[in-house]
PDB file of N, CA and C in Angstrom:
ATOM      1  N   UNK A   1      91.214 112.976  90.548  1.00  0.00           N
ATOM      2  CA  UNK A   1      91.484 111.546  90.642  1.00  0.00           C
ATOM      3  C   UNK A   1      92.942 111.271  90.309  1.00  0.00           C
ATOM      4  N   UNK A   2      93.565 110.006  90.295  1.00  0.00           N
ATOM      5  CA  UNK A   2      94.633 109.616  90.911  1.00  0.00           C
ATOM      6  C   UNK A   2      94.949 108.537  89.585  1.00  0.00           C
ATOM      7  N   UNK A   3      95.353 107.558  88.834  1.00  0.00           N
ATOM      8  CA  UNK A   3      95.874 106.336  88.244  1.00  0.00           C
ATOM      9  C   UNK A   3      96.725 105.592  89.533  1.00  0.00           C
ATOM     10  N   UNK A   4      95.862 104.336  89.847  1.00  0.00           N
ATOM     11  CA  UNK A   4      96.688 103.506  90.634  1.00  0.00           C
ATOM     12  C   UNK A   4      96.826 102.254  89.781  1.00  0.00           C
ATOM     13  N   UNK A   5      98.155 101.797  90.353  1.00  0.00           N
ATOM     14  CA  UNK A   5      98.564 100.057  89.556  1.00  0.00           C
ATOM     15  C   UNK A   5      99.201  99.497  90.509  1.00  0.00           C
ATOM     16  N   UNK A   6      98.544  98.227  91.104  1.00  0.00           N
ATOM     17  CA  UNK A   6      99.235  97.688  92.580  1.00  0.00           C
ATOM     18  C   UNK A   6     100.312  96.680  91.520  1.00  0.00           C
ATOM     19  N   UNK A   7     100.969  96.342  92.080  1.00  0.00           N
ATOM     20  CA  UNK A   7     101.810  95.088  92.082  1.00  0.00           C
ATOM     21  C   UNK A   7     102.203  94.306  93.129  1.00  0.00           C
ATOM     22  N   UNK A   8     103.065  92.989  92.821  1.00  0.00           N
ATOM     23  CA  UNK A   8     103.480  92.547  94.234  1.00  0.00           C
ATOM     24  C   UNK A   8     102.640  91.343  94.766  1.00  0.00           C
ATOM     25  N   UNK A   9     101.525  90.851  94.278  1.00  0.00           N
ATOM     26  CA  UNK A   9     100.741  89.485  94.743  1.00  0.00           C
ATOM     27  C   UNK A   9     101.413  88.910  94.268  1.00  0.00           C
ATOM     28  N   UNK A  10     100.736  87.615  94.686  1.00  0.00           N
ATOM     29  CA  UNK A  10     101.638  86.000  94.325  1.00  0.00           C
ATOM     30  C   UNK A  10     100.994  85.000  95.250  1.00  0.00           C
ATOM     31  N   UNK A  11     101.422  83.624  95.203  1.00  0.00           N
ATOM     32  CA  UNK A  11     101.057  82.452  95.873  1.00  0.00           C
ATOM     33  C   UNK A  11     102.412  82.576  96.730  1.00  0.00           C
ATOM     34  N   UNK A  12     101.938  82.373  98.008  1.00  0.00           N
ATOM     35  CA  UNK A  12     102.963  82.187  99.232  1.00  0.00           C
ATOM     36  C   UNK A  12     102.529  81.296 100.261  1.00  0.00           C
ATOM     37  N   UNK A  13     102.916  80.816 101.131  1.00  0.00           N
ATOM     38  CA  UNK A  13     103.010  79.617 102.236  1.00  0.00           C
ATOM     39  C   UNK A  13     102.307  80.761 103.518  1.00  0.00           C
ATOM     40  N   UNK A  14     101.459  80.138 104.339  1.00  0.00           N
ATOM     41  CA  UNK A  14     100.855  80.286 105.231  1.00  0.00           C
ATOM     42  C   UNK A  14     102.018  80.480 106.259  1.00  0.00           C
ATOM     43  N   UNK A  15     102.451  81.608 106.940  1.00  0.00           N
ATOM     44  CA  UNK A  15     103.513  82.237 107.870  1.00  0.00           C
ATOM     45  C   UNK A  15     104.591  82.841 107.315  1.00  0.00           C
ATOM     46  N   UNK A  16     104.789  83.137 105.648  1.00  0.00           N
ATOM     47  CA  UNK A  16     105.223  83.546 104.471  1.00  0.00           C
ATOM     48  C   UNK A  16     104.814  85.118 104.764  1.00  0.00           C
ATOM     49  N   UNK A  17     105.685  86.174 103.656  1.00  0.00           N
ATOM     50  CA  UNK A  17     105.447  87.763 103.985  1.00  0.00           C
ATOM     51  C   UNK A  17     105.325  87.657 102.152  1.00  0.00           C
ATOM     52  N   UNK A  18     104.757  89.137 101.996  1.00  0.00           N
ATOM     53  CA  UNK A  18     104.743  89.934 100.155  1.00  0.00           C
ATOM     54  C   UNK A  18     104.277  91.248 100.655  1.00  0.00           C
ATOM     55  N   UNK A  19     105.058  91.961  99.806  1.00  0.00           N
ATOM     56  CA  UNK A  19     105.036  93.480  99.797  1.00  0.00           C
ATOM     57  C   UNK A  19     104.128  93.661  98.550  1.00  0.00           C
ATOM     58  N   UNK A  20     103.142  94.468  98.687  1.00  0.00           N
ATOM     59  CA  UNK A  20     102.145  95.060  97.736  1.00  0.00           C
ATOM     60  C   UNK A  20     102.988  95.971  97.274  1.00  0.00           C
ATOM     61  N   UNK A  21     103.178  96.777  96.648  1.00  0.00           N
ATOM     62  CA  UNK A  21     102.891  98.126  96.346  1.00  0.00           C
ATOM     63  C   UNK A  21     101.903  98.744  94.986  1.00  0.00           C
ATOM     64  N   UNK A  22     101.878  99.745  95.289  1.00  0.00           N
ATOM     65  CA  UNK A  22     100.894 100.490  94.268  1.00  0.00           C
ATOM     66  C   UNK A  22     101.634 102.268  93.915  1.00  0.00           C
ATOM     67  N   UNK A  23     101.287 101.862  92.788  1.00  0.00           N
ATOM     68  CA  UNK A  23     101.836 103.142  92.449  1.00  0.00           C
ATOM     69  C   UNK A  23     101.027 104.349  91.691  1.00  0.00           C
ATOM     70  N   UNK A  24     101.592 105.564  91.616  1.00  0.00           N
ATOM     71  CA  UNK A  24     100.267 106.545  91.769  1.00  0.00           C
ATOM     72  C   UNK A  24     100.686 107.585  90.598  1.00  0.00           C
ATOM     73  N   UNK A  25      99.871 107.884  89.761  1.00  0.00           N
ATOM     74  CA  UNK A  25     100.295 108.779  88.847  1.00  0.00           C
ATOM     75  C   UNK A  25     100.272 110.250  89.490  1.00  0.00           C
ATOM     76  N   UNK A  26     100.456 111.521  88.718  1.00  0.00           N
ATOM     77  CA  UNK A  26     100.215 112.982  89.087  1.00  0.00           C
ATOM     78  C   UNK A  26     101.404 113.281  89.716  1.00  0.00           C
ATOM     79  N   UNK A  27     101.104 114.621  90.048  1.00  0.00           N
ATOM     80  CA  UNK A  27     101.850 115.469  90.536  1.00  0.00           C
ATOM     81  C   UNK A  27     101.960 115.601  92.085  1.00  0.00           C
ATOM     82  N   UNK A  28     100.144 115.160  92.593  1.00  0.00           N
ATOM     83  CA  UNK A  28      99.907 115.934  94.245  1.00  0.00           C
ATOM     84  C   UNK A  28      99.833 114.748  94.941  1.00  0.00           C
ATOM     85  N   UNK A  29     101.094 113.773  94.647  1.00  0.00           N
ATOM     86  CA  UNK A  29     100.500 112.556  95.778  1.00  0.00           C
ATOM     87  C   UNK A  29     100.208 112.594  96.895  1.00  0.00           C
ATOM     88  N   UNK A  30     100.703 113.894  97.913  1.00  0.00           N
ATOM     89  CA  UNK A  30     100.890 113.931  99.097  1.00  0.00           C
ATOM     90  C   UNK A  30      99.975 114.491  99.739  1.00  0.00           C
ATOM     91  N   UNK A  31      98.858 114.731  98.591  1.00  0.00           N
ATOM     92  CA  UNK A  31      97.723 115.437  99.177  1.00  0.00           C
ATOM     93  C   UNK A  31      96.916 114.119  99.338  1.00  0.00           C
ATOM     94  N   UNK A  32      96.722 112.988  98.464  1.00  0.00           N
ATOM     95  CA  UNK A  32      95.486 111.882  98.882  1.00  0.00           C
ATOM     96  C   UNK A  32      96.283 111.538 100.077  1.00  0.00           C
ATOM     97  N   UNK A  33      95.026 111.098 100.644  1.00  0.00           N
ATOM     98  CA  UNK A  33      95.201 109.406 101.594  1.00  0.00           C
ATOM     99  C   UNK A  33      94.701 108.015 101.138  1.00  0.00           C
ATOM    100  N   UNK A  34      96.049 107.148 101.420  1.00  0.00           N
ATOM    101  CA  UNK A  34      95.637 106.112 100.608  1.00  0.00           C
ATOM    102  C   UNK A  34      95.337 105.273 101.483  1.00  0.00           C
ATOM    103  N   UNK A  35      94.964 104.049 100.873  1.00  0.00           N
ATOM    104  CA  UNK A  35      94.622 102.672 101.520  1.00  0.00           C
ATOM    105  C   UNK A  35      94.656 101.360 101.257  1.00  0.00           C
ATOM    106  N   UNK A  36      94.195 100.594 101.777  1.00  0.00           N
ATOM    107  CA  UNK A  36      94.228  99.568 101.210  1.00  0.00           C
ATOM    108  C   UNK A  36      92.874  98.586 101.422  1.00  0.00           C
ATOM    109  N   UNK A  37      92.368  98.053 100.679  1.00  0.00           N
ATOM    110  CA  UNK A  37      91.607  96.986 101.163  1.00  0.00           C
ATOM    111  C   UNK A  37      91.067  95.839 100.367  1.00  0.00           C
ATOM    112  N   UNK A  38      90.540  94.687 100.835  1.00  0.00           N
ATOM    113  CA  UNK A  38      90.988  93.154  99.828  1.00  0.00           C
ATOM    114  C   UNK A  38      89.488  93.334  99.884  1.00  0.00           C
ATOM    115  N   UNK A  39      89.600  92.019  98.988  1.00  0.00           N
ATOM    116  CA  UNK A  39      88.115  91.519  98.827  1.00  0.00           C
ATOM    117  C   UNK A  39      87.736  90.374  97.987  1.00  0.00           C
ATOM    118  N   UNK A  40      87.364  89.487  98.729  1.00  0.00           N
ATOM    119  CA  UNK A  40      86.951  88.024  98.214  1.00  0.00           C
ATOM    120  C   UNK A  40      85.608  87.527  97.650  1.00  0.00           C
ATOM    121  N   UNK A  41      85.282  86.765  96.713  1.00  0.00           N
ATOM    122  CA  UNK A  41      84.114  86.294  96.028  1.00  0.00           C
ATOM    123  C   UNK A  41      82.966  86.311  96.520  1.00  0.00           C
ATOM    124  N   UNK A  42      81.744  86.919  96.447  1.00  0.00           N
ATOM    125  CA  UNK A  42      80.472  86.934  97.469  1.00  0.00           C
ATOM    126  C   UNK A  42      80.324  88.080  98.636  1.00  0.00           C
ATOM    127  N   UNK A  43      82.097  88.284  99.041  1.00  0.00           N
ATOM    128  CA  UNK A  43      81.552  89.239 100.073  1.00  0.00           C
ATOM    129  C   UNK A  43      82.111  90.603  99.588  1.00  0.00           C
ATOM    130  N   UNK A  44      82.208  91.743 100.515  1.00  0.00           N
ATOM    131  CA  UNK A  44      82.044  93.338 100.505  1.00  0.00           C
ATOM    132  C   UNK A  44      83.342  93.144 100.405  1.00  0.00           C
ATOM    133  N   UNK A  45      83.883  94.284 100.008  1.00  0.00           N
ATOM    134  CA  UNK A  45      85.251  94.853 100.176  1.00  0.00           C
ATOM    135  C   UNK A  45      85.196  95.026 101.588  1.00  0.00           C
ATOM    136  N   UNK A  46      86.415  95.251 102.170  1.00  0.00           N
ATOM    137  CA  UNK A  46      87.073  95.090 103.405  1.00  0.00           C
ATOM    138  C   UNK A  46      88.315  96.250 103.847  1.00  0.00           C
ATOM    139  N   UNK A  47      88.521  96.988 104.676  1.00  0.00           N
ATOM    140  CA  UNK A  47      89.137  97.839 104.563  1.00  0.00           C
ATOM    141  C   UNK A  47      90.702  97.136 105.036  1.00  0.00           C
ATOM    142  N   UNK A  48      91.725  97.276 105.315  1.00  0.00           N
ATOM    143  CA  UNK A  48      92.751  96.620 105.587  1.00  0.00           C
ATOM    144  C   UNK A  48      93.758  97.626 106.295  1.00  0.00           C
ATOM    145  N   UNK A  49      94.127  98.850 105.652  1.00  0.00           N
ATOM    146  CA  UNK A  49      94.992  99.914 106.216  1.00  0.00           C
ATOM    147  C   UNK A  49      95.148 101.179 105.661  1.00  0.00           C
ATOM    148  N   UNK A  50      95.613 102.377 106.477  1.00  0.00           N
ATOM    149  CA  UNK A  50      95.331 103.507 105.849  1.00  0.00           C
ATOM    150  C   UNK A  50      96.195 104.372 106.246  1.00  0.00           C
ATOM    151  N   UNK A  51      96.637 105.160 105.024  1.00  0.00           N
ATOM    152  CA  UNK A  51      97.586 105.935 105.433  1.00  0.00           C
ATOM    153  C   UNK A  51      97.741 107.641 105.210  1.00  0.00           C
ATOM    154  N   UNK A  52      97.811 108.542 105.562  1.00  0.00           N
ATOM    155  CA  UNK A  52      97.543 109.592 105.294  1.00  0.00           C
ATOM    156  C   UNK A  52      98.704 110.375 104.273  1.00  0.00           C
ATOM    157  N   UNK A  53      98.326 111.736 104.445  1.00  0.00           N
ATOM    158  CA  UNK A  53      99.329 112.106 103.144  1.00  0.00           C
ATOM    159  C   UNK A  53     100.555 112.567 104.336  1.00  0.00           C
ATOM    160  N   UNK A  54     100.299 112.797 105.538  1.00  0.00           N
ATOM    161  CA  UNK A  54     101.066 112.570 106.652  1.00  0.00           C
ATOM    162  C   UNK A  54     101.893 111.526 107.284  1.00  0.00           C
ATOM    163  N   UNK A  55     101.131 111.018 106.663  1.00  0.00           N
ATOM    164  CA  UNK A  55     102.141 109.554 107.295  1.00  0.00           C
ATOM    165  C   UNK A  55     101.420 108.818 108.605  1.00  0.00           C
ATOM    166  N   UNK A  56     100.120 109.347 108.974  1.00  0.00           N
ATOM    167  CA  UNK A  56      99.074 109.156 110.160  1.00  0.00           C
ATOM    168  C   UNK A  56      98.772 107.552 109.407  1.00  0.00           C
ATOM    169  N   UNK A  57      99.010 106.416 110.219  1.00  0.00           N
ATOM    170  CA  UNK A  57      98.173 104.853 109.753  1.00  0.00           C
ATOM    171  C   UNK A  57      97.119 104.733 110.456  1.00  0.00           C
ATOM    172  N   UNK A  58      96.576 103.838 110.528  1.00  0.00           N
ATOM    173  CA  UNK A  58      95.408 103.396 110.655  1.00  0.00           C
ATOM    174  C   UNK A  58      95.396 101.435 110.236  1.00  0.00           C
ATOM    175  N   UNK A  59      94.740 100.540 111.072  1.00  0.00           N
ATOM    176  CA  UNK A  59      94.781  99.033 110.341  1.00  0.00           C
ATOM    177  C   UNK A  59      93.418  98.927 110.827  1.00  0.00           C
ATOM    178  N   UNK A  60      93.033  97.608 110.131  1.00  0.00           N
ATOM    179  CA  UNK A  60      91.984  96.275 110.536  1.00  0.00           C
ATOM    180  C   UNK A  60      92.572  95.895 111.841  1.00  0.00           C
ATOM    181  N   UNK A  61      91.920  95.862 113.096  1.00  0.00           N
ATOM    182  CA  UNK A  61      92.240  94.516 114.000  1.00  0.00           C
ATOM    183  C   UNK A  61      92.721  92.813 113.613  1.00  0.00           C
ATOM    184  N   UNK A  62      92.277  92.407 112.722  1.00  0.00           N
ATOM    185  CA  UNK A  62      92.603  91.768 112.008  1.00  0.00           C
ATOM    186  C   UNK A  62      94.854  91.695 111.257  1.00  0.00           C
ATOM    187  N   UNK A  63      95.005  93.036 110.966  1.00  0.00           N
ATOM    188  CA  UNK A  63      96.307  92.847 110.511  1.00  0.00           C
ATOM    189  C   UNK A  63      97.079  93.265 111.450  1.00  0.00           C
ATOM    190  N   UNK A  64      96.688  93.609 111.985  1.00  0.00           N
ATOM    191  CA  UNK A  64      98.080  94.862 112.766  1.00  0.00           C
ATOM    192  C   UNK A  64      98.903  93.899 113.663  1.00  0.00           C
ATOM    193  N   UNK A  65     100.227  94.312 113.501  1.00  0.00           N
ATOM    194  CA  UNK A  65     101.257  93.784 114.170  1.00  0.00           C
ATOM    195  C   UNK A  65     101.692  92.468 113.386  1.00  0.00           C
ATOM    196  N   UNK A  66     100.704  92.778 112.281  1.00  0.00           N
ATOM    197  CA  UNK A  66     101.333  91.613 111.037  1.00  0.00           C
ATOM    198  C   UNK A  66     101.724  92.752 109.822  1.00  0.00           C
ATOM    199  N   UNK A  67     100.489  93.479 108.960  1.00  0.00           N
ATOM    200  CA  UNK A  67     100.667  94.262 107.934  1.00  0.00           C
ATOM    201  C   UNK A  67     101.512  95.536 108.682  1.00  0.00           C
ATOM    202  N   UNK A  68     101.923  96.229 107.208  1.00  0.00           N
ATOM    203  CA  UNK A  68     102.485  97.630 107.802  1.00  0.00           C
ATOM    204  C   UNK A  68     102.479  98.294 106.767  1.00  0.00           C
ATOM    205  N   UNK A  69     101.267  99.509 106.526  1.00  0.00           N
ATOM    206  CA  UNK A  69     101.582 100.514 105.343  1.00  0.00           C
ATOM    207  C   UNK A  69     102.334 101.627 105.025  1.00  0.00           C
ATOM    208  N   UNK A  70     102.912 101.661 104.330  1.00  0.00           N
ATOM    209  CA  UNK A  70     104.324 103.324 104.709  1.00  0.00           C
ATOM    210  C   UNK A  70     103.775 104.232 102.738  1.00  0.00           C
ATOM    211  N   UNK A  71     104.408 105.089 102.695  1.00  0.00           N
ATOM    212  CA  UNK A  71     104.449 105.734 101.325  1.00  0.00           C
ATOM    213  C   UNK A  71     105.489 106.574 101.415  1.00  0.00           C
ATOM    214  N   UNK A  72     105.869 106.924 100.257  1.00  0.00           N
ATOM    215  CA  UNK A  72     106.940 107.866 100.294  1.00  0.00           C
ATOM    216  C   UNK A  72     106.479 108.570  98.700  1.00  0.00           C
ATOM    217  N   UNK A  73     106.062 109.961  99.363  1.00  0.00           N
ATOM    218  CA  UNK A  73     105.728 110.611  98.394  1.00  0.00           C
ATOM    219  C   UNK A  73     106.177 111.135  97.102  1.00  0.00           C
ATOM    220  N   UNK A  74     107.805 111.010  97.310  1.00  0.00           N
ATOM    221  CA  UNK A  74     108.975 111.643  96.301  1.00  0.00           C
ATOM    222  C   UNK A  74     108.851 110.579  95.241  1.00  0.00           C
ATOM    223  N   UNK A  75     108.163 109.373  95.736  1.00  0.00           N
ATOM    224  CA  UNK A  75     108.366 108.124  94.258  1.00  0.00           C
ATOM    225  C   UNK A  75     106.922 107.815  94.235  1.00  0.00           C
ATOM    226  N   UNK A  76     105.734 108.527  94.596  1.00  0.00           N
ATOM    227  CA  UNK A  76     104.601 108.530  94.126  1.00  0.00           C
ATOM    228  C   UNK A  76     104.446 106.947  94.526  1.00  0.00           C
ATOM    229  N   UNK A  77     104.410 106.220  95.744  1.00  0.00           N
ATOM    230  CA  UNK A  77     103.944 104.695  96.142  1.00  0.00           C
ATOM    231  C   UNK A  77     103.576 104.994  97.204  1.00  0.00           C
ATOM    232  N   UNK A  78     102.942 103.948  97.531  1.00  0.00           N
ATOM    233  CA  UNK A  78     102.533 103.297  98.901  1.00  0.00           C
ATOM    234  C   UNK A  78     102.947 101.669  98.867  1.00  0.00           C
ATOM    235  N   UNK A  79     103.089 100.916  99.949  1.00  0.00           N
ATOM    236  CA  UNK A  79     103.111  99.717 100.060  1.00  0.00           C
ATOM    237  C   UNK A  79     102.430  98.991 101.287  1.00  0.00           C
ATOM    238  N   UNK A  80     102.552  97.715 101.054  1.00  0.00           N
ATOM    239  CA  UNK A  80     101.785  96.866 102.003  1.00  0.00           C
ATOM    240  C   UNK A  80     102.514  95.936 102.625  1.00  0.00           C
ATOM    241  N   UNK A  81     103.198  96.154 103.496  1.00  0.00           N
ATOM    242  CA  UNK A  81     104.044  94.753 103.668  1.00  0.00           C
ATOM    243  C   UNK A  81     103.710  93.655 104.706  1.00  0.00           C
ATOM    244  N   UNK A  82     103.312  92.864 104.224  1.00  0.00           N
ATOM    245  CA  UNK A  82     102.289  91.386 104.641  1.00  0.00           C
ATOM    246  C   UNK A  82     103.453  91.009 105.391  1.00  0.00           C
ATOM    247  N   UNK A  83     103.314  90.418 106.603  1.00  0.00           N
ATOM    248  CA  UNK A  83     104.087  89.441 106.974  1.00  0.00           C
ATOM    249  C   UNK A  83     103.357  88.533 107.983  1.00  0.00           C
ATOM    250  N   UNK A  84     103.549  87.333 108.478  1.00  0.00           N
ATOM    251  CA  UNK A  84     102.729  86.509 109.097  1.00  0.00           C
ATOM    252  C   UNK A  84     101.743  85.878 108.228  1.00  0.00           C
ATOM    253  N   UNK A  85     101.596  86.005 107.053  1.00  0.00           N
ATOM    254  CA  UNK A  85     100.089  85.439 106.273  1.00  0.00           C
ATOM    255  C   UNK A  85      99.498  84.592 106.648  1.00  0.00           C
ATOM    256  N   UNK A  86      98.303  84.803 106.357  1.00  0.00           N
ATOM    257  CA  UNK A  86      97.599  83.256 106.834  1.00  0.00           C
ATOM    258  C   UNK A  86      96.409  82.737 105.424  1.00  0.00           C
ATOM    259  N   UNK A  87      95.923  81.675 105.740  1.00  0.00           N
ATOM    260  CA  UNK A  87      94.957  81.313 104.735  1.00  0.00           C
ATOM    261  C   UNK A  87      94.084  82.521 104.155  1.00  0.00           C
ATOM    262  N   UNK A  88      93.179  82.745 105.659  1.00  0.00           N
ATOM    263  CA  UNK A  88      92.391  84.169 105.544  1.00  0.00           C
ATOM    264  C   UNK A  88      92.632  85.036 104.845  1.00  0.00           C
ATOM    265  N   UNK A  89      93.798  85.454 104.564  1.00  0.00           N
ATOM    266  CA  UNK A  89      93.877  86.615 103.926  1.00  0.00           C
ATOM    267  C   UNK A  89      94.374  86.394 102.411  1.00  0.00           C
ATOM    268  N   UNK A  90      94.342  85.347 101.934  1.00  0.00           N
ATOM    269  CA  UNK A  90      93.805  85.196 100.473  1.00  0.00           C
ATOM    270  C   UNK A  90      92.642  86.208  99.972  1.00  0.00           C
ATOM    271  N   UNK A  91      92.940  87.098  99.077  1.00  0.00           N
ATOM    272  CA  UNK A  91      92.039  88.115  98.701  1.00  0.00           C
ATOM    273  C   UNK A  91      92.723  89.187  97.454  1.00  0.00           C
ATOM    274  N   UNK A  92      91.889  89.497  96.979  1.00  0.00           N
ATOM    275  CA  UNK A  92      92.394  90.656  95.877  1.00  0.00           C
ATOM    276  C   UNK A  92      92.535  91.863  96.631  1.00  0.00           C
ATOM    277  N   UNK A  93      93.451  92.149  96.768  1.00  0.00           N
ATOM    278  CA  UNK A  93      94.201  93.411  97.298  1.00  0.00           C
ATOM    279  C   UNK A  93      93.876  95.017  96.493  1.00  0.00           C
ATOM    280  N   UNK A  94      92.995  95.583  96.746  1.00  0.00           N
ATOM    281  CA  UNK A  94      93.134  96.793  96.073  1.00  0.00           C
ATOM    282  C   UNK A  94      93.607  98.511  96.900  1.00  0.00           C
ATOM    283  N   UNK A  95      94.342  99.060  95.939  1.00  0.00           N
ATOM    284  CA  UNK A  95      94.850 100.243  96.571  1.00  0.00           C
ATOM    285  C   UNK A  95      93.686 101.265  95.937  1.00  0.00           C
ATOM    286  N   UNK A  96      93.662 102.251  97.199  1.00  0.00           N
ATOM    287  CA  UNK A  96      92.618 102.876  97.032  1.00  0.00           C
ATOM    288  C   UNK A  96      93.020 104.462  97.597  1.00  0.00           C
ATOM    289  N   UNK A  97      92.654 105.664  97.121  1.00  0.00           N
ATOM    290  CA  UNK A  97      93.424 106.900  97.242  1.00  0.00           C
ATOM    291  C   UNK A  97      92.217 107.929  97.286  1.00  0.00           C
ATOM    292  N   UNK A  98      92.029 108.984  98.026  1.00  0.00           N
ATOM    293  CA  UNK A  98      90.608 110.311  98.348  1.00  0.00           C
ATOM    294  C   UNK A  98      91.363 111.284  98.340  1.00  0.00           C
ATOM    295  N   UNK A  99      90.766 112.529  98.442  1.00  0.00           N
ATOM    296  CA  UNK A  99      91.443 113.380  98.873  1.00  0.00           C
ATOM    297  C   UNK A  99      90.191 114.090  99.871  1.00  0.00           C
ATOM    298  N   UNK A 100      89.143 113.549  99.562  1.00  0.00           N
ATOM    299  CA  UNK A 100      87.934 114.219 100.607  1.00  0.00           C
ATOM    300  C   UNK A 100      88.534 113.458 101.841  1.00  0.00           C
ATOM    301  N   UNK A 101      87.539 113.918 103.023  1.00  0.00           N
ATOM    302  CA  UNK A 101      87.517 113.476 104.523  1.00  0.00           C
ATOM    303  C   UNK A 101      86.382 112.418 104.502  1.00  0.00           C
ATOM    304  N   UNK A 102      86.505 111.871 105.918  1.00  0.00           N
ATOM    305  CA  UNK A 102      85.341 110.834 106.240  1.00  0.00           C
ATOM    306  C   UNK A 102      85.876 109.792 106.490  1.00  0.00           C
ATOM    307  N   UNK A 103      85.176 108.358 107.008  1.00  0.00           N
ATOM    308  CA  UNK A 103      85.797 107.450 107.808  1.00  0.00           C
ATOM    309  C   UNK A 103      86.874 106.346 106.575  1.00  0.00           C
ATOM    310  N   UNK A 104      88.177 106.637 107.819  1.00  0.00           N
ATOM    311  CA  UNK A 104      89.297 105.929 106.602  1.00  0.00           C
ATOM    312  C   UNK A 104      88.817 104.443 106.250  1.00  0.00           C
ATOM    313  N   UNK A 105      88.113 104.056 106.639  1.00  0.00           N
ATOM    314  CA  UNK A 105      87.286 102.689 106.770  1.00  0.00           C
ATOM    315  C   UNK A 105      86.334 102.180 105.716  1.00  0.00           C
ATOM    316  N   UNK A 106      85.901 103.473 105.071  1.00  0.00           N
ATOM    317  CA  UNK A 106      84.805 103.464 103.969  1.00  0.00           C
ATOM    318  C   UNK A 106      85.042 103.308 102.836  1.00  0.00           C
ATOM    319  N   UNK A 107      84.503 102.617 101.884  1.00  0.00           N
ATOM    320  CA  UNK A 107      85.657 102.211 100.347  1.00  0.00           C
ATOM    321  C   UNK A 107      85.125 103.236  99.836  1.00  0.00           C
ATOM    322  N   UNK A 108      83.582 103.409 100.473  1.00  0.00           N
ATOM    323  CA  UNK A 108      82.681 104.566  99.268  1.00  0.00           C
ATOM    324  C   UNK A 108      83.347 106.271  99.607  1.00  0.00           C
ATOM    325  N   UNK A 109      84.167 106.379 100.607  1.00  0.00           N
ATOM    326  CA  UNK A 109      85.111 107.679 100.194  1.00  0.00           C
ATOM    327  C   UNK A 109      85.868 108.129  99.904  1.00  0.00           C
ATOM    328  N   UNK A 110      86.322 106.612  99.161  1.00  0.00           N
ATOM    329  CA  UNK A 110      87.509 107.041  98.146  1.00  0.00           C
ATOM    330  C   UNK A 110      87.436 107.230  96.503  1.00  0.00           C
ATOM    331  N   UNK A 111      88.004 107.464  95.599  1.00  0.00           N
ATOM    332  CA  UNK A 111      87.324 107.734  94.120  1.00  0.00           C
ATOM    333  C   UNK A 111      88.389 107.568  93.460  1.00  0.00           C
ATOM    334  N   UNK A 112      88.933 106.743  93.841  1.00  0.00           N
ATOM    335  CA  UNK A 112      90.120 106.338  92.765  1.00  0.00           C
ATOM    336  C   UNK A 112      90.845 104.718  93.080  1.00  0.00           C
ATOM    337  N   UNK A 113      90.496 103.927  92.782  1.00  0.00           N
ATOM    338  CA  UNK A 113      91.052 102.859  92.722  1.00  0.00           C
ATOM    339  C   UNK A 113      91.979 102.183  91.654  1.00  0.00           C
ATOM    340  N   UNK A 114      92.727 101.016  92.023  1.00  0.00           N
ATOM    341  CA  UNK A 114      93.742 100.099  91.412  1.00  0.00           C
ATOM    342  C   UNK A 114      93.069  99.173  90.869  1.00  0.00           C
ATOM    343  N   UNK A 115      93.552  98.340  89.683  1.00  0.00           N
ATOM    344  CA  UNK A 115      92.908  97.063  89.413  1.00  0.00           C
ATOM    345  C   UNK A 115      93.088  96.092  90.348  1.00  0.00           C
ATOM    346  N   UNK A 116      93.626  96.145  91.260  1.00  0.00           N
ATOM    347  CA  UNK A 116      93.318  94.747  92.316  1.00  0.00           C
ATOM    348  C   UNK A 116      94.561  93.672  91.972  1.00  0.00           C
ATOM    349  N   UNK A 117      95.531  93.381  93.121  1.00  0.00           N
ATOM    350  CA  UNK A 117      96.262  92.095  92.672  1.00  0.00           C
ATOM    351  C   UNK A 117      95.964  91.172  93.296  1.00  0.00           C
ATOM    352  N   UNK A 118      96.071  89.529  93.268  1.00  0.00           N
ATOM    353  CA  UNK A 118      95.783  88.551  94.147  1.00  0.00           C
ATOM    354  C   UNK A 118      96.811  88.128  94.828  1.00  0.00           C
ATOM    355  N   UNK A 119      96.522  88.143  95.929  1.00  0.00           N
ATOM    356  CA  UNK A 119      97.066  86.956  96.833  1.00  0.00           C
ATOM    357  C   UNK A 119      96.677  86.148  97.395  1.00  0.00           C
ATOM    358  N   UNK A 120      97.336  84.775  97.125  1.00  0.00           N
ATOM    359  CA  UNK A 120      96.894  83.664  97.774  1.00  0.00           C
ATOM    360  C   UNK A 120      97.611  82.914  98.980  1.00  0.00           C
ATOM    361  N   UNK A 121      97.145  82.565  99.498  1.00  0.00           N
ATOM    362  CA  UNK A 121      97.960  82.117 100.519  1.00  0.00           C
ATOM    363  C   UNK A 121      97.500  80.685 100.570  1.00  0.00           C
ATOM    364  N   UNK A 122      98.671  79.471 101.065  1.00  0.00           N
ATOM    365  CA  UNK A 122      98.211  78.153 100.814  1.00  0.00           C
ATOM    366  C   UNK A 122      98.884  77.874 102.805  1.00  0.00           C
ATOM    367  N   UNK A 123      97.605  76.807 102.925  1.00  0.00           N
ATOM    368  CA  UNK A 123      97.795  76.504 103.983  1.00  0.00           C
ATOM    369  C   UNK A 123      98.431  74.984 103.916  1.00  0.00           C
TER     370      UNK A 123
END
């Protein structure tokens, strides 16, 4: 397992950008694949984007061509960089890191999570 700590939420304006990042303790960052995914009151976690220890992404239909996840392994991060926001995506943001296989989509195959930051977005 991994120590993640996102940072980077905040209250921002609806067509407004915020960069997540999360940062990763250890030695082997470059072996997980990380991710990302939010999640709001009542419902499931949500997958959002994914990135390999390659640098291979992956998004939600939902973000793409708005979000963009990158990492750079030498400073042990990943980030999220929001741009376009909208109401919708008001949600607690959590970074999430595996080193097993299986669908990048699944929260249940990852085993190491962040405490979650919020973002809100005001319309």
């Amino acid at each position: 397992q991994v120590q993640l700590v996102e940072s980077g939420g905040g209250l921002v304006q609806a067509g407004g950008s915020l960069r997540l990042s999360c940062a990763a303790s250890g030695r082997t960052f470059s072996s997980f694949a990380m991710a990302w995914f939010r999640q709001v009151p009542r419902k499931e976690r949500e997958f959002v984007a994914f990135v390999s220890g390659g640098g291979i992404t992956y998004y939600a239909d939902f973000v793409k061509d708005r979000f963009t996840i990158s990492r750079d392994n030498a400073k042990n991060t990943v980030w999220l960089q929001m741009n376009g926001l909208r109401a919708d995506d008001t949600a607690v943001y959590y970074c999430a890191a595996r080193t097993s296989s299986g669908r990048y989509d699944d929260s249940s195959s990852y085993n190491s999570w962040g405490q979650g930051t919020q973002v809100t977005v005001s319309s």
